[in-house]
Protein backbone atom coordinates (compact mmCIF):
# COMPACT_ATOMS: atom_id res chain seq x y z
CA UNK A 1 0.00 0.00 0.00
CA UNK A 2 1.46 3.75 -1.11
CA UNK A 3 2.31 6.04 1.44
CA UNK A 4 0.56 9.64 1.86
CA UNK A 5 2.35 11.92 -0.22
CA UNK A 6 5.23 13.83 1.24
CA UNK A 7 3.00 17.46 1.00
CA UNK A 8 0.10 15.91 3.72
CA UNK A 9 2.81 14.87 6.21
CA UNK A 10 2.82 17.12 9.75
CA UNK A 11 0.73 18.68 11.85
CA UNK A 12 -2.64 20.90 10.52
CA UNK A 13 -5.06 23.00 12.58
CA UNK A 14 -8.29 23.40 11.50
CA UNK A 15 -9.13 26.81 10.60
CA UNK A 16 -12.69 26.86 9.46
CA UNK A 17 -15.66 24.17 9.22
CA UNK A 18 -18.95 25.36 7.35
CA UNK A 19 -21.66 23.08 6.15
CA UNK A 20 -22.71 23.00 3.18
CA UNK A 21 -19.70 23.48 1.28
CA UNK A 22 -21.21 25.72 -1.28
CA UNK A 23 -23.59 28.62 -1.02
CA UNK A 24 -25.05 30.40 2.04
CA UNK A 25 -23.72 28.80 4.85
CA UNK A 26 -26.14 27.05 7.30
CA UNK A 27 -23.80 26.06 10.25
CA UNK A 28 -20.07 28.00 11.16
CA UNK A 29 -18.13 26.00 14.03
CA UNK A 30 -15.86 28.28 15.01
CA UNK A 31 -16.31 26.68 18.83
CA UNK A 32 -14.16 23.84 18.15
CA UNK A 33 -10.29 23.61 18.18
CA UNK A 34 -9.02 20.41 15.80
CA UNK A 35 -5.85 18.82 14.98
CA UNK A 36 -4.66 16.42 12.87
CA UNK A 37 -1.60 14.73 12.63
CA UNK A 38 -0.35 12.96 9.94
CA UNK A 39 2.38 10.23 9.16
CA UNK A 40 4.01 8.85 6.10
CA UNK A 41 0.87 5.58 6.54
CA UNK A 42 -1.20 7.12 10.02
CA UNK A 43 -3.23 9.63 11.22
CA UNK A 44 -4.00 10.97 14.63
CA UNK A 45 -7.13 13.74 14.41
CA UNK A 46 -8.19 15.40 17.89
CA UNK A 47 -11.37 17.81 18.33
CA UNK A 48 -11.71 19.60 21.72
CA UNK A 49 -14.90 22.10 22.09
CA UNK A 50 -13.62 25.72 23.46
CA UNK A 51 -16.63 25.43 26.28
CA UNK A 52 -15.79 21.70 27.88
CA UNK A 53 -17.01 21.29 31.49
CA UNK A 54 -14.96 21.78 34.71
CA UNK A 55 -12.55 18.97 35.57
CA UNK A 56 -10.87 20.40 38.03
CA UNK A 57 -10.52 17.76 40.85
CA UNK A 58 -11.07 15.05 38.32
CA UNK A 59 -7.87 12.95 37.90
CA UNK A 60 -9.31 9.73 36.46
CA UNK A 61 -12.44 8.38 34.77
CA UNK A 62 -13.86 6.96 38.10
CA UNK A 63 -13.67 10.72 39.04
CA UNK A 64 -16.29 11.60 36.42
CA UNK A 65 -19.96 11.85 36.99
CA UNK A 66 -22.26 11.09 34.26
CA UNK A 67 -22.71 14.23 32.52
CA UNK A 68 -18.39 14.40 31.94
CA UNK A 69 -18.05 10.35 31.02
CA UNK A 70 -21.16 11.98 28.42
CA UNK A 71 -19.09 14.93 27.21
CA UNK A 72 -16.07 12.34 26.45
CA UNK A 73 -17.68 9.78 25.15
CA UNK A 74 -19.08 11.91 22.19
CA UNK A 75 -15.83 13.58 21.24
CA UNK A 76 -14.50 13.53 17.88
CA UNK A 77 -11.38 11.56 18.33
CA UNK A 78 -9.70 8.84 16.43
CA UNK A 79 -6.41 7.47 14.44
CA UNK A 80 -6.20 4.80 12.08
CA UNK A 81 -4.31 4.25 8.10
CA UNK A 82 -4.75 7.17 5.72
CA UNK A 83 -5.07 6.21 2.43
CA UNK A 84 -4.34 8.79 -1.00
CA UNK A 85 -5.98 8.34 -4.29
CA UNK A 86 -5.54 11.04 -6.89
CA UNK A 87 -7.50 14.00 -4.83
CA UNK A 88 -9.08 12.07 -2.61
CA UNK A 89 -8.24 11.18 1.28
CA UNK A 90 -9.55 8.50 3.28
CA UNK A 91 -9.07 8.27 6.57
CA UNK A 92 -9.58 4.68 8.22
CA UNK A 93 -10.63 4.98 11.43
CA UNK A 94 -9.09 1.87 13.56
CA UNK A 95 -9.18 3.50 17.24
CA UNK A 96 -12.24 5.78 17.57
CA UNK A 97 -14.12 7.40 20.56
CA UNK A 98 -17.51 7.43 18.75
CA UNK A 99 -17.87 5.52 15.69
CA UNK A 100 -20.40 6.60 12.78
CA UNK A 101 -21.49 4.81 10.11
CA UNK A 102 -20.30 6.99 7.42
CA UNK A 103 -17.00 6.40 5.30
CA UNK A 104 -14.47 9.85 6.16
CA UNK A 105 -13.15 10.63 2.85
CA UNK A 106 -12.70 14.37 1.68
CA UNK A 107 -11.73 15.87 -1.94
CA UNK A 108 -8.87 17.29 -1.08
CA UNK A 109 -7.53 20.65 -3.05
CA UNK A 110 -3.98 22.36 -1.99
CA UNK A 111 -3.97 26.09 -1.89
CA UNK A 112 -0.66 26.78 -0.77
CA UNK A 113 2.17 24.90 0.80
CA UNK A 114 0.30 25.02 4.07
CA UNK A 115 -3.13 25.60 3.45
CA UNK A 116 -5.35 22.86 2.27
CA UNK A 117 -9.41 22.65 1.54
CA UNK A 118 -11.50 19.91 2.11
CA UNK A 119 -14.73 19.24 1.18
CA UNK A 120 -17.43 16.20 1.52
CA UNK A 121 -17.91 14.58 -2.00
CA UNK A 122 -21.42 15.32 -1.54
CA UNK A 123 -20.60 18.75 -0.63
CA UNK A 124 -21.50 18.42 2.87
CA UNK A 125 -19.08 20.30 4.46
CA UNK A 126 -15.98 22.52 3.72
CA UNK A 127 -12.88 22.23 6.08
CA UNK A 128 -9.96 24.36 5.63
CA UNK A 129 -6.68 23.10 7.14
CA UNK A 130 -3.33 25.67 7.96
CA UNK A 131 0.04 23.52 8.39
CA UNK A 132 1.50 23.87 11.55
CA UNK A 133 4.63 21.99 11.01
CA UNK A 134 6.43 20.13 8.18
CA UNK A 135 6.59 16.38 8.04
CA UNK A 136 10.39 15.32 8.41
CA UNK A 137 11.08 11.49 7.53
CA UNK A 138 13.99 11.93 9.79
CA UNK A 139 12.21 12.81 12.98
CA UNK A 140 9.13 10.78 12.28
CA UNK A 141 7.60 7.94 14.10
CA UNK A 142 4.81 5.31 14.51
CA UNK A 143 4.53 3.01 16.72
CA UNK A 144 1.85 0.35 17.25
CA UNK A 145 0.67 -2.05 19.52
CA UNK A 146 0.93 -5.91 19.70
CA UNK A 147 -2.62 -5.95 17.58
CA UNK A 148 -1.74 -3.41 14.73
CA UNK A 149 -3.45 -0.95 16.67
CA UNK A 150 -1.13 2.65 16.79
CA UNK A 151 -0.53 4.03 19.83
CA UNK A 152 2.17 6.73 19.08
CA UNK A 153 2.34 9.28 16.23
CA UNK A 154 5.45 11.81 16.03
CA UNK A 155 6.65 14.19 13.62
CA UNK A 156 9.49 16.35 14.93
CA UNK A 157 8.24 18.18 18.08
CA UNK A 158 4.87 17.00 17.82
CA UNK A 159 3.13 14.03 18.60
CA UNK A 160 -0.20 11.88 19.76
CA UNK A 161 -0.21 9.58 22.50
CA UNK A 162 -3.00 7.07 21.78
CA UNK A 163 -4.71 4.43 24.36
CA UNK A 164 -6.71 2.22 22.21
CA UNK A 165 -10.13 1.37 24.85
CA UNK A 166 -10.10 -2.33 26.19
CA UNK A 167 -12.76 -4.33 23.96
CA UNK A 168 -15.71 -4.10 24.37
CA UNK A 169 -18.56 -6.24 25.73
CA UNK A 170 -20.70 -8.09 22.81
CA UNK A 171 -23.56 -6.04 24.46
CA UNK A 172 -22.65 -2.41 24.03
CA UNK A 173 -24.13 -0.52 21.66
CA UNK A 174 -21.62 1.03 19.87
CA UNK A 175 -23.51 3.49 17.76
CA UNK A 176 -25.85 4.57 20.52
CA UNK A 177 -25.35 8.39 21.59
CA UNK A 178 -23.99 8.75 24.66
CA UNK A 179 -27.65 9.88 26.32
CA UNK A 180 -28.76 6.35 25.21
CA UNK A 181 -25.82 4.67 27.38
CA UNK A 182 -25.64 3.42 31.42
CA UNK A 183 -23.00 5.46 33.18
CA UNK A 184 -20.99 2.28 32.49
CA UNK A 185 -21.24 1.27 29.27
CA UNK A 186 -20.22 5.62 28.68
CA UNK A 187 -17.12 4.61 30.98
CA UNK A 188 -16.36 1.79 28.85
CA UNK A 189 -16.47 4.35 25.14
CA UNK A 190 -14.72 6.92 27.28
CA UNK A 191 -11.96 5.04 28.06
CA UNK A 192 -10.23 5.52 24.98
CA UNK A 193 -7.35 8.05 25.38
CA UNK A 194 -6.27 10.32 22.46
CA UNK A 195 -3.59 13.37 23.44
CA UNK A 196 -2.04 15.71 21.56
CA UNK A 197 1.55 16.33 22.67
CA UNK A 198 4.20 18.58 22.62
CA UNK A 199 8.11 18.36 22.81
CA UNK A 200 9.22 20.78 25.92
CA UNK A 201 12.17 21.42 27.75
CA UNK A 202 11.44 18.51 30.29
CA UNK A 203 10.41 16.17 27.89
CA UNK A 204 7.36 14.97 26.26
CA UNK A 205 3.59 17.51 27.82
CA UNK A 206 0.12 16.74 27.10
CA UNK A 207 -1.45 20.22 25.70
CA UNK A 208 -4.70 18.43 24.77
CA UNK A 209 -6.76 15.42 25.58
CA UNK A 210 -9.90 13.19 25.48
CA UNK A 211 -8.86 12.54 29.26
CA UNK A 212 -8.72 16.44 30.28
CA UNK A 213 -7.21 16.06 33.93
CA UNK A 214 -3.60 14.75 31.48
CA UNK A 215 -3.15 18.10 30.35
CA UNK A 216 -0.03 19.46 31.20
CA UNK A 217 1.09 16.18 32.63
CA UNK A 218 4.40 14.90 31.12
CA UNK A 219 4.56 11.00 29.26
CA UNK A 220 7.01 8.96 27.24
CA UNK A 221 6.47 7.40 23.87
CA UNK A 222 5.05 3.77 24.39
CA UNK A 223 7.81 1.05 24.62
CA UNK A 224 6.89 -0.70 21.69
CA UNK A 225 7.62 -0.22 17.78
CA UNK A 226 6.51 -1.35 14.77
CA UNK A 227 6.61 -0.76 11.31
CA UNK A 228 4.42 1.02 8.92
CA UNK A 229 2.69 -2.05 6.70
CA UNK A 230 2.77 -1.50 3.20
């Protein structure tokens, strides 16, 4: 299987998000901040709302009451294999907070260097992505568990730590919104951990997260390695 091109590889912010792509625009998130990491084969893709709940005090999931196991359990969160076909990007979700049943793939149309539009083949949706920083094959990494599963994205000073969730039960329903789940079966979807993280002077911090009471908290690359399958 190809790798992504060399021009996708780094880290993008999201800039902009209307829906439809075309015409008057019916819905503007500016209210969420999104990035997306990506590797020569993975992809790491993080979406935090500016206006989460209160977590101070909270320093695990058995911390959370219902209503923040709800928030994190419907958060737009996953990594998987990226696949490029002429202008169109796929992105195959195999670790994902809250699974849908549509396929992700975007048309995808360069602008600049580091600017790049994407838009729902059905016109759905425009996204517009800025380039933070430059792939490097040099400083890149991926690393991935004993099932396949990755668990730790890095290009240069950037990076996702990634806790796949411990399977679950032949009895959860996986497509159910979290208002639809017990308080455990939310515990069980919001156990997956996806953090954004950032090289500092002590090491390796946690500037975002799925798990909010991680932020700022420092963490090490996963001992494990293994390469990108072709």
């Amino acid at each position: 299987m190809s790798a992504v091109p060399a021009h996708y590889r780094g880290l993008w912010r999201r800039r902009r998000y209307v829906e439809p792509a075309a015409g008057r625009a019916l819905l503007e998130d500016t209210a969420t901040e999104v990035y997306w990491l990506q590797t020569a084969c993975w992809h790491a893709d993080l979406r935090i709302p500016v206006d989460s709940p209160d977590f101070t005090g909270i320093h695990s999931l058995a911390d959370c009451d219902r209503a923040r196991l709800a928030w994190i359990a419907g958060l737009t969160a996953f990594a998987g294999r990226t696949i490029v076909e002429g202008r169109f990007c796929t992105w195959h979700r195999l670790v994902d907070m809250a699974p849908g049943r549509d396929k992700d793939i975007g048309a995808m149309r360069f602008l600049s260097d580091r600017l790049l539009e994407e838009r729902h083949p059905d016109g759905r949706y425009l996204e517009r992505w800025e380039k933070v920083a430059s792939g490097d094959a040099a400083s890149e990494s991926a690393r991935l568990d004993e099932t396949g599963l990755p668990v730790w994205l890095q290009q240069g000073a950037h990076a996702f730590l990634i806790r796949p969730r411990p399977l679950l039960g032949a009895d959860h329903e996986l497509l159910a919104s979290p208002d639809e789940l017990s308080t455990a079966a939310l515990a069980e979807r919001a156990a997956t951990e996806i953090s954004y993280v950032g090289r500092a002077a002590e090491g390796w911090r946690i500037e975002r997260s799925t798990h909010p009471w991680r932020i700022g908290q420092l963490c090490e690359a996963p001992n494990v390695a293994g390469p990108c399958p072709g």
